[in-house]
PDB file of N, CA and C in Angstrom:
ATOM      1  N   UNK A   1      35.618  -9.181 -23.945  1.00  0.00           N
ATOM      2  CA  UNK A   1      34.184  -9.006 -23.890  1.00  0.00           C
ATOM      3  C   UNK A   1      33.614  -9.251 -25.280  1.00  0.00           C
ATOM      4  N   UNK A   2      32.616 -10.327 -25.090  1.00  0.00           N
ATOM      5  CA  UNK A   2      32.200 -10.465 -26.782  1.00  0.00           C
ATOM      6  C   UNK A   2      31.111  -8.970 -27.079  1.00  0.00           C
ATOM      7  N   UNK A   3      30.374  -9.262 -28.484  1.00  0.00           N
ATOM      8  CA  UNK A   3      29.070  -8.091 -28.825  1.00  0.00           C
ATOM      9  C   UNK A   3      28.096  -8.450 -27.561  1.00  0.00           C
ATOM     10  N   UNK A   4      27.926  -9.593 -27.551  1.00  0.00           N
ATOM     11  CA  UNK A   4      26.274  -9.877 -27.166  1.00  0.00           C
ATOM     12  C   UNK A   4      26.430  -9.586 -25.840  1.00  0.00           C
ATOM     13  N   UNK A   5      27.683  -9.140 -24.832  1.00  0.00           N
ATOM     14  CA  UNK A   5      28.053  -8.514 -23.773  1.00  0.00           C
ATOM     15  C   UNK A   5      27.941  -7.236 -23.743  1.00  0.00           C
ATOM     16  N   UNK A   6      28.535  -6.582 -24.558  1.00  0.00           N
ATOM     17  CA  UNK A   6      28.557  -4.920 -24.852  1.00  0.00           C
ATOM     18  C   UNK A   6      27.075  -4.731 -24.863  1.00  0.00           C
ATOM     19  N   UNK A   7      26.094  -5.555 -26.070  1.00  0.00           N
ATOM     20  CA  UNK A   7      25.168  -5.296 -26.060  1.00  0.00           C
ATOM     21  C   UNK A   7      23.559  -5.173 -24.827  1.00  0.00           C
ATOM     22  N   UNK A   8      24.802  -6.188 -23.926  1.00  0.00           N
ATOM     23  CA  UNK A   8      23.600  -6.334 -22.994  1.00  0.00           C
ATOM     24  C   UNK A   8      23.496  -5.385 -21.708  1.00  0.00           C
ATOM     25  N   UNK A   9      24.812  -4.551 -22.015  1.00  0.00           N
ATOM     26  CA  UNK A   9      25.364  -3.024 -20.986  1.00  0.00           C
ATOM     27  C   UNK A   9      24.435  -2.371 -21.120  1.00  0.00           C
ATOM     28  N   UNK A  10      23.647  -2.142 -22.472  1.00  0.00           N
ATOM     29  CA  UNK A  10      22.302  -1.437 -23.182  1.00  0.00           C
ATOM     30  C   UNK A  10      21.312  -1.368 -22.097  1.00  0.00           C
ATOM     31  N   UNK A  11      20.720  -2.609 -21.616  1.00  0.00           N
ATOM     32  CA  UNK A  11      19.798  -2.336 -21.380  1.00  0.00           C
ATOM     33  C   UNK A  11      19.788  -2.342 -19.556  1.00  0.00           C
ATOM     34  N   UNK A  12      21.525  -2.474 -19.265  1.00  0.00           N
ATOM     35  CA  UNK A  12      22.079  -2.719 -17.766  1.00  0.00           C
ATOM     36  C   UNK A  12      21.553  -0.838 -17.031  1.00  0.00           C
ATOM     37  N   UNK A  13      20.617  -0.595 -16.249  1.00  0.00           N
ATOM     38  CA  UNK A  13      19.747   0.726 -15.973  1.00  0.00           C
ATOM     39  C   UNK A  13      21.551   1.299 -15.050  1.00  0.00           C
ATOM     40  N   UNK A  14      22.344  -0.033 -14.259  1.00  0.00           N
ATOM     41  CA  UNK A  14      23.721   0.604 -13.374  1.00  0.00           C
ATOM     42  C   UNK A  14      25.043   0.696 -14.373  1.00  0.00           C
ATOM     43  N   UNK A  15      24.526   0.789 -15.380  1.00  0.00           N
ATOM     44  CA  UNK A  15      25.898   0.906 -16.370  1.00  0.00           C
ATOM     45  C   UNK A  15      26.227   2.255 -16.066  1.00  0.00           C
ATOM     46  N   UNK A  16      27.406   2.634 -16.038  1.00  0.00           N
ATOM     47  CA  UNK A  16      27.718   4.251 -15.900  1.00  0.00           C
ATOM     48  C   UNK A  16      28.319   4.644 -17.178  1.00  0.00           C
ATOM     49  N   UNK A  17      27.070   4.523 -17.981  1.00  0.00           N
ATOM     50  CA  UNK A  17      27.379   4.960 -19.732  1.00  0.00           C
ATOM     51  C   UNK A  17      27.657   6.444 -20.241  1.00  0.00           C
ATOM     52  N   UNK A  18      27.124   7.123 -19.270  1.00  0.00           N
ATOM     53  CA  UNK A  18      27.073   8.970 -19.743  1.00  0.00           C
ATOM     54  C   UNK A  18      28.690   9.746 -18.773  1.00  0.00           C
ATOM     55  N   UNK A  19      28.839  10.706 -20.097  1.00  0.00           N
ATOM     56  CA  UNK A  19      30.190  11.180 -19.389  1.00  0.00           C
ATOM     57  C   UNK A  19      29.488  12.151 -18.473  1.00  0.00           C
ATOM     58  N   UNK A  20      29.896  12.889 -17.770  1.00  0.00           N
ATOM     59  CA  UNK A  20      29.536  14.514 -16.885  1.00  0.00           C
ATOM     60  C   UNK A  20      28.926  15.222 -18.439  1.00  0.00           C
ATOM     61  N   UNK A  21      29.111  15.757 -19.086  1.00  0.00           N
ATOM     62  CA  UNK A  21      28.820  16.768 -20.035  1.00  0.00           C
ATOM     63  C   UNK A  21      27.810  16.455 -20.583  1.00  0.00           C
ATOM     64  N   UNK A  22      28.085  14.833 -21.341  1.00  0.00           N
ATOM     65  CA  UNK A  22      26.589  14.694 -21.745  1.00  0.00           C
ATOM     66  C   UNK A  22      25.371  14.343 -20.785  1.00  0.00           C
ATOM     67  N   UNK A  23      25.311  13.981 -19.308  1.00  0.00           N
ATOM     68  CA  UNK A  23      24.612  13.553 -18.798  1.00  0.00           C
ATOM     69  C   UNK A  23      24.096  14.753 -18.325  1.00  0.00           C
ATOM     70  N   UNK A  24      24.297  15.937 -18.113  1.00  0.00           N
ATOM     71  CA  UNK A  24      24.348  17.509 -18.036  1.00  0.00           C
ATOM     72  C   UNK A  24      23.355  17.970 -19.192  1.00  0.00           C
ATOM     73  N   UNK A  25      24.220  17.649 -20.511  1.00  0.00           N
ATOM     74  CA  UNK A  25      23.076  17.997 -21.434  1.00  0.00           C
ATOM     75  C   UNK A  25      22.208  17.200 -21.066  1.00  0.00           C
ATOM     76  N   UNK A  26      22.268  15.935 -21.388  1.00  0.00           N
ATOM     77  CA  UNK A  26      20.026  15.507 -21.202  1.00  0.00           C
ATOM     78  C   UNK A  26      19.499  15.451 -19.989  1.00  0.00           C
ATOM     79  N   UNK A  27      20.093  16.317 -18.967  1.00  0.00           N
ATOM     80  CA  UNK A  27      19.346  16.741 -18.078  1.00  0.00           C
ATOM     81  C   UNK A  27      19.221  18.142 -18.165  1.00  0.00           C
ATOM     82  N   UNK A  28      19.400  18.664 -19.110  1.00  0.00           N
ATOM     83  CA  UNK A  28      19.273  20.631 -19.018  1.00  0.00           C
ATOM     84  C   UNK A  28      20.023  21.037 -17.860  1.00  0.00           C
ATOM     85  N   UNK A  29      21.211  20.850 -17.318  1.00  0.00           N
ATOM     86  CA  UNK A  29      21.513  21.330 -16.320  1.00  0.00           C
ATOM     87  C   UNK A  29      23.052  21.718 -16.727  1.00  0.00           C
ATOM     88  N   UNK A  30      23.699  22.194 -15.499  1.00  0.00           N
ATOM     89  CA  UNK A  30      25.265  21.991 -15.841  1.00  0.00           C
ATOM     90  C   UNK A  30      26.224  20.986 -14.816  1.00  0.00           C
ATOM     91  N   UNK A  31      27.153  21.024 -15.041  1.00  0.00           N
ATOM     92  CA  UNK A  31      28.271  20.226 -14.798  1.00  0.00           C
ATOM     93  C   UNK A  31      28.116  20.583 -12.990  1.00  0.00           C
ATOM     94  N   UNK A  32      28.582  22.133 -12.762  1.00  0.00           N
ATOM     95  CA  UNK A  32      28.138  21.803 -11.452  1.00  0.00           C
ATOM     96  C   UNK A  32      27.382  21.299 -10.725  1.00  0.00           C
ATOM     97  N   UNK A  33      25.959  21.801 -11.258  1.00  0.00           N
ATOM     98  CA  UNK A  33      24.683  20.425 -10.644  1.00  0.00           C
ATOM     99  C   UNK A  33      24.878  19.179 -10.281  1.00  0.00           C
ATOM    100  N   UNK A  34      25.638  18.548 -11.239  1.00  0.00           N
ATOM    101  CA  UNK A  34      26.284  17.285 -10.880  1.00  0.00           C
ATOM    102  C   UNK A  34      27.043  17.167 -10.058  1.00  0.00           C
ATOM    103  N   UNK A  35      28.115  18.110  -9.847  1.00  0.00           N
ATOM    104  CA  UNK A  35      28.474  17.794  -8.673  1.00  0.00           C
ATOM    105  C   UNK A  35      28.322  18.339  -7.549  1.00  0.00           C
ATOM    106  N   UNK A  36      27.300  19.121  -7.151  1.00  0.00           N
ATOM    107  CA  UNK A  36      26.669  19.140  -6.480  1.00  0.00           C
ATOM    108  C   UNK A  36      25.776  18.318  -5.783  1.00  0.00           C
ATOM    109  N   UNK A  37      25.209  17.727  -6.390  1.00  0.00           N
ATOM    110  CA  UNK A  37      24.732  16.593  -5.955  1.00  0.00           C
ATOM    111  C   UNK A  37      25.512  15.486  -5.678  1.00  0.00           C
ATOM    112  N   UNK A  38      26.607  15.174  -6.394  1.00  0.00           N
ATOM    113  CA  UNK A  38      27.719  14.038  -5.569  1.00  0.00           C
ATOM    114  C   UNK A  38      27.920  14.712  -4.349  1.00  0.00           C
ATOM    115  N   UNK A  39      28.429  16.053  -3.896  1.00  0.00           N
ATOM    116  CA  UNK A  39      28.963  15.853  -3.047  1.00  0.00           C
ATOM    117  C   UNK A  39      28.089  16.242  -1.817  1.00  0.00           C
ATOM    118  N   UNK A  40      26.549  15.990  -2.271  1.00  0.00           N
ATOM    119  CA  UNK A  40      25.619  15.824  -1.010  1.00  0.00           C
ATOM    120  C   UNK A  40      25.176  14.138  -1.091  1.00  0.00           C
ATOM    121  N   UNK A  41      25.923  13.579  -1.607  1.00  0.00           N
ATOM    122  CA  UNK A  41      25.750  12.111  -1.523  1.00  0.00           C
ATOM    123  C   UNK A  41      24.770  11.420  -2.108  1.00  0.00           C
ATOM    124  N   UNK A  42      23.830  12.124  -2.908  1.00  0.00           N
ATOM    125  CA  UNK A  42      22.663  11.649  -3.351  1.00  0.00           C
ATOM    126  C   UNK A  42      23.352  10.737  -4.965  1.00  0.00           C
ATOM    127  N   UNK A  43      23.654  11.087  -5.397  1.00  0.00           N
ATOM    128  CA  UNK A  43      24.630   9.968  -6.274  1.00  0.00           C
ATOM    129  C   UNK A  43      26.059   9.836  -6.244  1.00  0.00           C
ATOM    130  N   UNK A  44      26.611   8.829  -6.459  1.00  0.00           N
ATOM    131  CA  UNK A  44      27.897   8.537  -6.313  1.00  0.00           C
ATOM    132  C   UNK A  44      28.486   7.767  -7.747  1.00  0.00           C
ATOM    133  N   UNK A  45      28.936   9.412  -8.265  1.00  0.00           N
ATOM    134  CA  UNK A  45      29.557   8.460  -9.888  1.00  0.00           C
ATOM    135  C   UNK A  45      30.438   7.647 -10.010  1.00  0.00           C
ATOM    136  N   UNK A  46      30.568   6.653 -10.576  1.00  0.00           N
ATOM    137  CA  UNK A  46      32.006   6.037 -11.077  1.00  0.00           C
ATOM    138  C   UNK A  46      33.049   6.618 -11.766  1.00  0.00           C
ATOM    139  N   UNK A  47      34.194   6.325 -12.206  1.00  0.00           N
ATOM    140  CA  UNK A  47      35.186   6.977 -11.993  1.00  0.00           C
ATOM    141  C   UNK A  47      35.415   6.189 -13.415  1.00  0.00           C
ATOM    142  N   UNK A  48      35.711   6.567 -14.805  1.00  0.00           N
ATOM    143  CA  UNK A  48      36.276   6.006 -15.759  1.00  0.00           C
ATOM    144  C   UNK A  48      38.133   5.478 -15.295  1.00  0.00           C
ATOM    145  N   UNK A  49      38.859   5.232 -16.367  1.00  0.00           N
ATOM    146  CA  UNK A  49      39.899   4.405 -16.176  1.00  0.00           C
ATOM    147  C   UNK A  49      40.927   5.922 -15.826  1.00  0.00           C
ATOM    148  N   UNK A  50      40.488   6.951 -16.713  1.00  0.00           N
ATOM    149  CA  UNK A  50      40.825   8.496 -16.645  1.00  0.00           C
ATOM    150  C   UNK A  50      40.464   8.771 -15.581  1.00  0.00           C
ATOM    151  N   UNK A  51      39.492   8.754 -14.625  1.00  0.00           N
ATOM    152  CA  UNK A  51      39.438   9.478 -13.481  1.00  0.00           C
ATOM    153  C   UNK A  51      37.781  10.383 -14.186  1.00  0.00           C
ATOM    154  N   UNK A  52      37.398  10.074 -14.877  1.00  0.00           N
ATOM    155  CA  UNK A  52      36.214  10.995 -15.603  1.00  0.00           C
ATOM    156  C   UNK A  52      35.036  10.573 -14.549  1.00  0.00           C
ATOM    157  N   UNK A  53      34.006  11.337 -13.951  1.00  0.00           N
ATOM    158  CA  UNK A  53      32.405  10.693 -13.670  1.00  0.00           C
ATOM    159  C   UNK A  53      32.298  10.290 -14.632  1.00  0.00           C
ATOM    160  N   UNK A  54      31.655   9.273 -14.544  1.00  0.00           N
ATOM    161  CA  UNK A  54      30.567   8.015 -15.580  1.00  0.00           C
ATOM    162  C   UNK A  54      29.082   8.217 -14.723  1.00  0.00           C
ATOM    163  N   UNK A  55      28.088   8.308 -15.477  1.00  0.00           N
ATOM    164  CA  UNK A  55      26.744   8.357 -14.978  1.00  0.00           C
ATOM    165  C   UNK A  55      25.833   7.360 -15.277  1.00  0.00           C
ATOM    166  N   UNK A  56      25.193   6.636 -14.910  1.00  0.00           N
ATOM    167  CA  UNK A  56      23.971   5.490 -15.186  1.00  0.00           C
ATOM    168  C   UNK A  56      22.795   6.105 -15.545  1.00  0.00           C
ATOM    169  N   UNK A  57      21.928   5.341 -16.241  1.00  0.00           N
ATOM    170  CA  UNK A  57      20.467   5.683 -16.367  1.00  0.00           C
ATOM    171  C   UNK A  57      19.777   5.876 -15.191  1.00  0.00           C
ATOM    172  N   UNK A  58      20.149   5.020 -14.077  1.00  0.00           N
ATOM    173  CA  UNK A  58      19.243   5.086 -13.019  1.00  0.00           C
ATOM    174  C   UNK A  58      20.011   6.571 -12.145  1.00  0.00           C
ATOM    175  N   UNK A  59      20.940   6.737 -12.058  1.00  0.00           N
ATOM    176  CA  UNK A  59      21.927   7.899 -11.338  1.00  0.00           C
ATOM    177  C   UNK A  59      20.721   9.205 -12.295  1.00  0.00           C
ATOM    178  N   UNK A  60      20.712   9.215 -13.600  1.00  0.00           N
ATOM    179  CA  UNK A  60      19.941  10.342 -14.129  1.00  0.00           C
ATOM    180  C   UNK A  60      18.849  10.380 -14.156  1.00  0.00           C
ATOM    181  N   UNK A  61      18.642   9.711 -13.540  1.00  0.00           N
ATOM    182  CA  UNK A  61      16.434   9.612 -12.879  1.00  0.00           C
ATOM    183  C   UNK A  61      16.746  10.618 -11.850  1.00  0.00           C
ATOM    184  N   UNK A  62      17.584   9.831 -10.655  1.00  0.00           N
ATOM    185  CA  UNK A  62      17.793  10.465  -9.584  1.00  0.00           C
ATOM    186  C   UNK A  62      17.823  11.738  -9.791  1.00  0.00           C
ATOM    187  N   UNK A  63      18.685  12.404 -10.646  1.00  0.00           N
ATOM    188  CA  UNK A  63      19.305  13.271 -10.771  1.00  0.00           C
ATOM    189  C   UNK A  63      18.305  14.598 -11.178  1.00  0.00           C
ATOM    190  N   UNK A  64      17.535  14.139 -12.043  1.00  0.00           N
ATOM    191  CA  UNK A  64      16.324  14.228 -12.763  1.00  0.00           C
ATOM    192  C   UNK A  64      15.083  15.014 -11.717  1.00  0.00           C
ATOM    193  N   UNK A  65      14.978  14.154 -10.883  1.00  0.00           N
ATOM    194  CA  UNK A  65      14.313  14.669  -9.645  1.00  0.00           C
ATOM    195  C   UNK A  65      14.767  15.763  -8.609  1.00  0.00           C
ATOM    196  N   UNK A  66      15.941  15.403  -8.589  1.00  0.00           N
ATOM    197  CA  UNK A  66      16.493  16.737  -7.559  1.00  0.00           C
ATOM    198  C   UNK A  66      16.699  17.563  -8.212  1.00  0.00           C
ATOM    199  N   UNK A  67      16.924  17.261  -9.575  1.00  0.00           N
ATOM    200  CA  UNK A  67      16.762  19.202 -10.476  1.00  0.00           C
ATOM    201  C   UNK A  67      15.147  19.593 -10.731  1.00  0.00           C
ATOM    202  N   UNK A  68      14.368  18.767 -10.759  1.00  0.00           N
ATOM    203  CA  UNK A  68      13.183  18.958 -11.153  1.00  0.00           C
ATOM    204  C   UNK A  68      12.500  19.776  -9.136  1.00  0.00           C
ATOM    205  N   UNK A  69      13.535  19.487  -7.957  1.00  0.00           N
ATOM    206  CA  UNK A  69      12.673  20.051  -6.680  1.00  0.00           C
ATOM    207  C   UNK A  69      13.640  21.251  -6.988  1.00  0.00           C
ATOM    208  N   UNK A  70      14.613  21.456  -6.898  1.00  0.00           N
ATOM    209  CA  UNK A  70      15.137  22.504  -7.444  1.00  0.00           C
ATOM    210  C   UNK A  70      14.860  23.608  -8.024  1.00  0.00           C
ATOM    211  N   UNK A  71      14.443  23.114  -9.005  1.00  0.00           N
ATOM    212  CA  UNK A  71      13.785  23.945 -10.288  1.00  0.00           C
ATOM    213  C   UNK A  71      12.581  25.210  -9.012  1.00  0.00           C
ATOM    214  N   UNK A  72      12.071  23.996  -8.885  1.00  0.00           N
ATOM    215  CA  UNK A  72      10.657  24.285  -7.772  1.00  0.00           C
ATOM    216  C   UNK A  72      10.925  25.405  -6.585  1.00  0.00           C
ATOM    217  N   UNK A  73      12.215  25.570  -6.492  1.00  0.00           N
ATOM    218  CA  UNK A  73      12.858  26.093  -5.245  1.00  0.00           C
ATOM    219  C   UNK A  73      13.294  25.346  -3.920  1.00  0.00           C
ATOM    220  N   UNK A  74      13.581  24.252  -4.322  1.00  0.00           N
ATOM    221  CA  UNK A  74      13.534  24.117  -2.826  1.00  0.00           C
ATOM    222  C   UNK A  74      15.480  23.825  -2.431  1.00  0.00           C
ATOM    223  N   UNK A  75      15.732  24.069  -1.905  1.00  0.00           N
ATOM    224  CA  UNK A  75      17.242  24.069  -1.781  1.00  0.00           C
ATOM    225  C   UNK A  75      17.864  22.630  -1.702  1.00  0.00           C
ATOM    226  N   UNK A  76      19.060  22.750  -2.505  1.00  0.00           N
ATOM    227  CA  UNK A  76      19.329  21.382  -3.102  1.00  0.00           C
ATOM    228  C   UNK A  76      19.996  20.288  -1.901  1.00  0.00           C
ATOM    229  N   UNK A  77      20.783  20.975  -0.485  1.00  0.00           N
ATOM    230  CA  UNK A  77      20.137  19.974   0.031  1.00  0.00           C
ATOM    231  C   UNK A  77      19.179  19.019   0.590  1.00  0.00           C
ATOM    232  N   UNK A  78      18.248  19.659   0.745  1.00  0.00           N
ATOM    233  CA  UNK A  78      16.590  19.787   0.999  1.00  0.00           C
ATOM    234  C   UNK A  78      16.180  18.665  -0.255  1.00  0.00           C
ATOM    235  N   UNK A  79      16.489  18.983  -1.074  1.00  0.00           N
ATOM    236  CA  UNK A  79      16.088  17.982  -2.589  1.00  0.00           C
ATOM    237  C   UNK A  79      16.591  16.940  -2.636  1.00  0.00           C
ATOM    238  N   UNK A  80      17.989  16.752  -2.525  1.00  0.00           N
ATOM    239  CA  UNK A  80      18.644  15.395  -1.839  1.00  0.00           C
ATOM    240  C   UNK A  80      18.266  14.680  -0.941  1.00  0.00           C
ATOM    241  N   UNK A  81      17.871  15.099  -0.169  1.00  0.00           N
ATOM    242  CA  UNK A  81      17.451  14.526   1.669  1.00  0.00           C
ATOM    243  C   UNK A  81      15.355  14.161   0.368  1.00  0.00           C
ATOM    244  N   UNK A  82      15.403  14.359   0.088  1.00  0.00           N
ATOM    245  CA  UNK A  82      13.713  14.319   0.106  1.00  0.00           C
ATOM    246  C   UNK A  82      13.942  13.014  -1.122  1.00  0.00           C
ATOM    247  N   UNK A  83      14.610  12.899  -1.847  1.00  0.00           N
ATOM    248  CA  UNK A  83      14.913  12.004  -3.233  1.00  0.00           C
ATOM    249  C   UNK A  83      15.448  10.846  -2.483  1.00  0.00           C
ATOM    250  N   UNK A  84      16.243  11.243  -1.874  1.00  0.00           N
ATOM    251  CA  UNK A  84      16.843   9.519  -0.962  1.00  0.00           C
ATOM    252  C   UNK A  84      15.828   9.178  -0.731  1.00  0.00           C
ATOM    253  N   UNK A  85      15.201   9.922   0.343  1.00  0.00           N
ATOM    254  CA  UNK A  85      13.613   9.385   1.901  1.00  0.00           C
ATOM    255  C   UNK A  85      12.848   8.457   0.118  1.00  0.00           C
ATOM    256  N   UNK A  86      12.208   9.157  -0.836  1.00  0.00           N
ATOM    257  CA  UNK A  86      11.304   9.266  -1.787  1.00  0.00           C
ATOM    258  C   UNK A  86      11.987   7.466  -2.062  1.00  0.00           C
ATOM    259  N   UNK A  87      13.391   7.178  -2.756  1.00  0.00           N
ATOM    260  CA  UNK A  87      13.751   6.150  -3.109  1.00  0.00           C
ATOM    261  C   UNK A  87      13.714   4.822  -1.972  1.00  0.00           C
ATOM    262  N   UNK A  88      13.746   5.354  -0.324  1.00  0.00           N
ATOM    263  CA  UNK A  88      14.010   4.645   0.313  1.00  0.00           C
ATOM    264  C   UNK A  88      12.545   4.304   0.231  1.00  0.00           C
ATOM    265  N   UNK A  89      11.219   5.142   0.502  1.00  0.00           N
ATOM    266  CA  UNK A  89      10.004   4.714   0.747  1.00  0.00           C
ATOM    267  C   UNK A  89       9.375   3.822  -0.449  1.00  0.00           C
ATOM    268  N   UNK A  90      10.125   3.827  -2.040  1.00  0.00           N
ATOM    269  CA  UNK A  90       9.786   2.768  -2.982  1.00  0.00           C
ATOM    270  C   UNK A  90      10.422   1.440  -3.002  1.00  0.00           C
ATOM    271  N   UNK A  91      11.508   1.367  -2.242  1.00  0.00           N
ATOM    272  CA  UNK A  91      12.269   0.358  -1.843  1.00  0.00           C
ATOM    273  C   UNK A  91      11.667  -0.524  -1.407  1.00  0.00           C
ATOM    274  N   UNK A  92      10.610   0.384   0.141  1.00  0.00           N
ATOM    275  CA  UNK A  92      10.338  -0.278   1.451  1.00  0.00           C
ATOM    276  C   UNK A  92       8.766  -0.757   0.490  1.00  0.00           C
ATOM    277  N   UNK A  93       8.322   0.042   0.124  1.00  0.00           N
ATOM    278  CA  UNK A  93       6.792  -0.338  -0.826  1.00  0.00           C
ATOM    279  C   UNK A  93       6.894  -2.000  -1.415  1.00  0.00           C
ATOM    280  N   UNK A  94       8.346  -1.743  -2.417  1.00  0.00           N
ATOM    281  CA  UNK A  94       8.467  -3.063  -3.168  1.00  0.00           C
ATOM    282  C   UNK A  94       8.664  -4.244  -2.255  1.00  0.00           C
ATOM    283  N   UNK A  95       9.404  -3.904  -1.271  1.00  0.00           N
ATOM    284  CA  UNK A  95       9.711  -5.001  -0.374  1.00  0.00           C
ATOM    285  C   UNK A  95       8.323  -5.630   0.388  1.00  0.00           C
ATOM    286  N   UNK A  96       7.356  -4.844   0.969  1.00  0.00           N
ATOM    287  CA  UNK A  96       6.557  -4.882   1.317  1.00  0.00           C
ATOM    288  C   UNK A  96       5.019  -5.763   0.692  1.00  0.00           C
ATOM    289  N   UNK A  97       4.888  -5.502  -1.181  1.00  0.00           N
ATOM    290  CA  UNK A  97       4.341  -5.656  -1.978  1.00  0.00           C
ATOM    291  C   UNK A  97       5.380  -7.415  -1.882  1.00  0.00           C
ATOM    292  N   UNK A  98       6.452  -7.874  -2.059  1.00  0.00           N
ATOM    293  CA  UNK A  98       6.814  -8.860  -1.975  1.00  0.00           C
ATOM    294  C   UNK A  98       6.310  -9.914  -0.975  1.00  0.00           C
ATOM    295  N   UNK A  99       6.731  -9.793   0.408  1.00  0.00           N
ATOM    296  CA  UNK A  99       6.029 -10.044   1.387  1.00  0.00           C
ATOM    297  C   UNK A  99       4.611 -10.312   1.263  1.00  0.00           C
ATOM    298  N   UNK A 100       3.747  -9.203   0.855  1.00  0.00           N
ATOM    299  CA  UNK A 100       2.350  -9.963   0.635  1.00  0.00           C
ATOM    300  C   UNK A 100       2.423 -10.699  -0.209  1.00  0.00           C
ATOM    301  N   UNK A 101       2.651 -11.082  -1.191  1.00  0.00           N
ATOM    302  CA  UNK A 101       2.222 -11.824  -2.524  1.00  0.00           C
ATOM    303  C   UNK A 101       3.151 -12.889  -1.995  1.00  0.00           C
ATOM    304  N   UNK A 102       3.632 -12.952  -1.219  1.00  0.00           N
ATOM    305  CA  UNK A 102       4.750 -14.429  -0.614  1.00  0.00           C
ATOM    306  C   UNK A 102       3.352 -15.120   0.541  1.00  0.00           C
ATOM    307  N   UNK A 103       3.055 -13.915   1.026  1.00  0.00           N
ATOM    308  CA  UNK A 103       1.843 -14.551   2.477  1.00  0.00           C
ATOM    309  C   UNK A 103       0.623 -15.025   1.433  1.00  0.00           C
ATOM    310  N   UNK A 104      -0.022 -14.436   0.586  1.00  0.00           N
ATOM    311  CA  UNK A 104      -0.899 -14.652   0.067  1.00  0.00           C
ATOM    312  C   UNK A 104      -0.805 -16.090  -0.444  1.00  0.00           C
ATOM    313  N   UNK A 105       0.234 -16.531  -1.277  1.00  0.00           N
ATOM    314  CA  UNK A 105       0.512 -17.749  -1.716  1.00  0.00           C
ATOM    315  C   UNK A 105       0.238 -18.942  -1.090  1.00  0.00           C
ATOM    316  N   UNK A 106       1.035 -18.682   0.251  1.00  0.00           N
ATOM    317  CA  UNK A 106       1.564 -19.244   1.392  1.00  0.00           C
ATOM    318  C   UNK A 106       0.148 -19.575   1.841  1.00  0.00           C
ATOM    319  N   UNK A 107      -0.933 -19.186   2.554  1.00  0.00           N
ATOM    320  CA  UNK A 107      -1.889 -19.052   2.593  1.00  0.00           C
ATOM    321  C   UNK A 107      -3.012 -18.027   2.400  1.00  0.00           C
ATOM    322  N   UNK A 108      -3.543 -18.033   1.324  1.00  0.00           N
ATOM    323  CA  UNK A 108      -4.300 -16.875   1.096  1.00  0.00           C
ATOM    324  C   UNK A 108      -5.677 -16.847   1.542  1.00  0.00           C
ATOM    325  N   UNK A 109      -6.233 -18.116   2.225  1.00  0.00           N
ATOM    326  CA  UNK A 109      -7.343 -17.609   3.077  1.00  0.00           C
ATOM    327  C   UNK A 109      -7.280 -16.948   4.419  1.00  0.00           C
ATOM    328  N   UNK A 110      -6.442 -16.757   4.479  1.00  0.00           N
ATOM    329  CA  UNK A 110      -5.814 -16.267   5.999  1.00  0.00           C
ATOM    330  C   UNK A 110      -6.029 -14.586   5.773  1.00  0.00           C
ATOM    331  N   UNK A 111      -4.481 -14.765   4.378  1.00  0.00           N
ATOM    332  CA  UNK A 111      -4.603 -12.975   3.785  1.00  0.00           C
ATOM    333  C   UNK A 111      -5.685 -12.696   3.337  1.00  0.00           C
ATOM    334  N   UNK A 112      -6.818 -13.186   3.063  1.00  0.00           N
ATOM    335  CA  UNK A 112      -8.418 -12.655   2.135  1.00  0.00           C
ATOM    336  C   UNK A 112      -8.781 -12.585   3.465  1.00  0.00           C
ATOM    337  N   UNK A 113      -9.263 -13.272   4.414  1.00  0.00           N
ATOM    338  CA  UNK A 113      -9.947 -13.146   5.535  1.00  0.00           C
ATOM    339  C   UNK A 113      -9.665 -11.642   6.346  1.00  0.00           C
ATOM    340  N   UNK A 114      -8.435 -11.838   6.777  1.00  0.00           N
ATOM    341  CA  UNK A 114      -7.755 -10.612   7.643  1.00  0.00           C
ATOM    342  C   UNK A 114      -7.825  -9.277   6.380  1.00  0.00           C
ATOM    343  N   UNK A 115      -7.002  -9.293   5.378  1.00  0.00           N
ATOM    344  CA  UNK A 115      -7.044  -8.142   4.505  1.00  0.00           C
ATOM    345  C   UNK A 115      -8.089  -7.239   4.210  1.00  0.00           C
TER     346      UNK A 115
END
């Protein structure tokens, strides 16, 4: 692997750069939290060459949120189930937002007329 590879892991959001401990610390939480939440399926860590969780930037958004409904009270499978639905409904948004701006192109007096 050259630098300008390593370097470009930086800004890769699915790199699984954080160990369990530190990804714990910059989420204020602990180690169990984490796995707690793996094993309601809402993230699924990678596995270093050791067998260690590895965590991503985007895994600690997630993660981020279900401690933040948590926090709130709401029971953490309850927080899981609501963070998936939450990711699936920005998914379906983006996909959706695609689609128009594909129709619009395609013909946009059609989409101005009807819209």
């Amino acid at each position: 692997m050259t630098a300008d590879e390593s370097f470009d892991r930086l800004d890769d959001d699915d790199y699984p750069a954080y160990t369990m401990g530190r990804a714990a610390e910059m989420l204020g939480t602990s180690q169990g939290f984490l796995r707690a939440i793996g094993e309601a399926r809402l993230i699924t860590p990678l596995r270093s060459e050791g067998g260690h969780r590895r965590y991503s930037r985007y895994q600690l958004r997630i993660a981020a949120r279900a401690r933040e409904l948590v926090d709130q009270g709401t029971p953490i499978e309850a927080a899981c189930r609501i963070v998936i639905l939450e990711d699936q409904l920005e998914e379906a948004q983006r996909i959706n937002a695609e689609y128009r701006r594909a129709a619009e192109s395609a013909n946009p007096t059609t989409v101005a007329r009807d819209g």
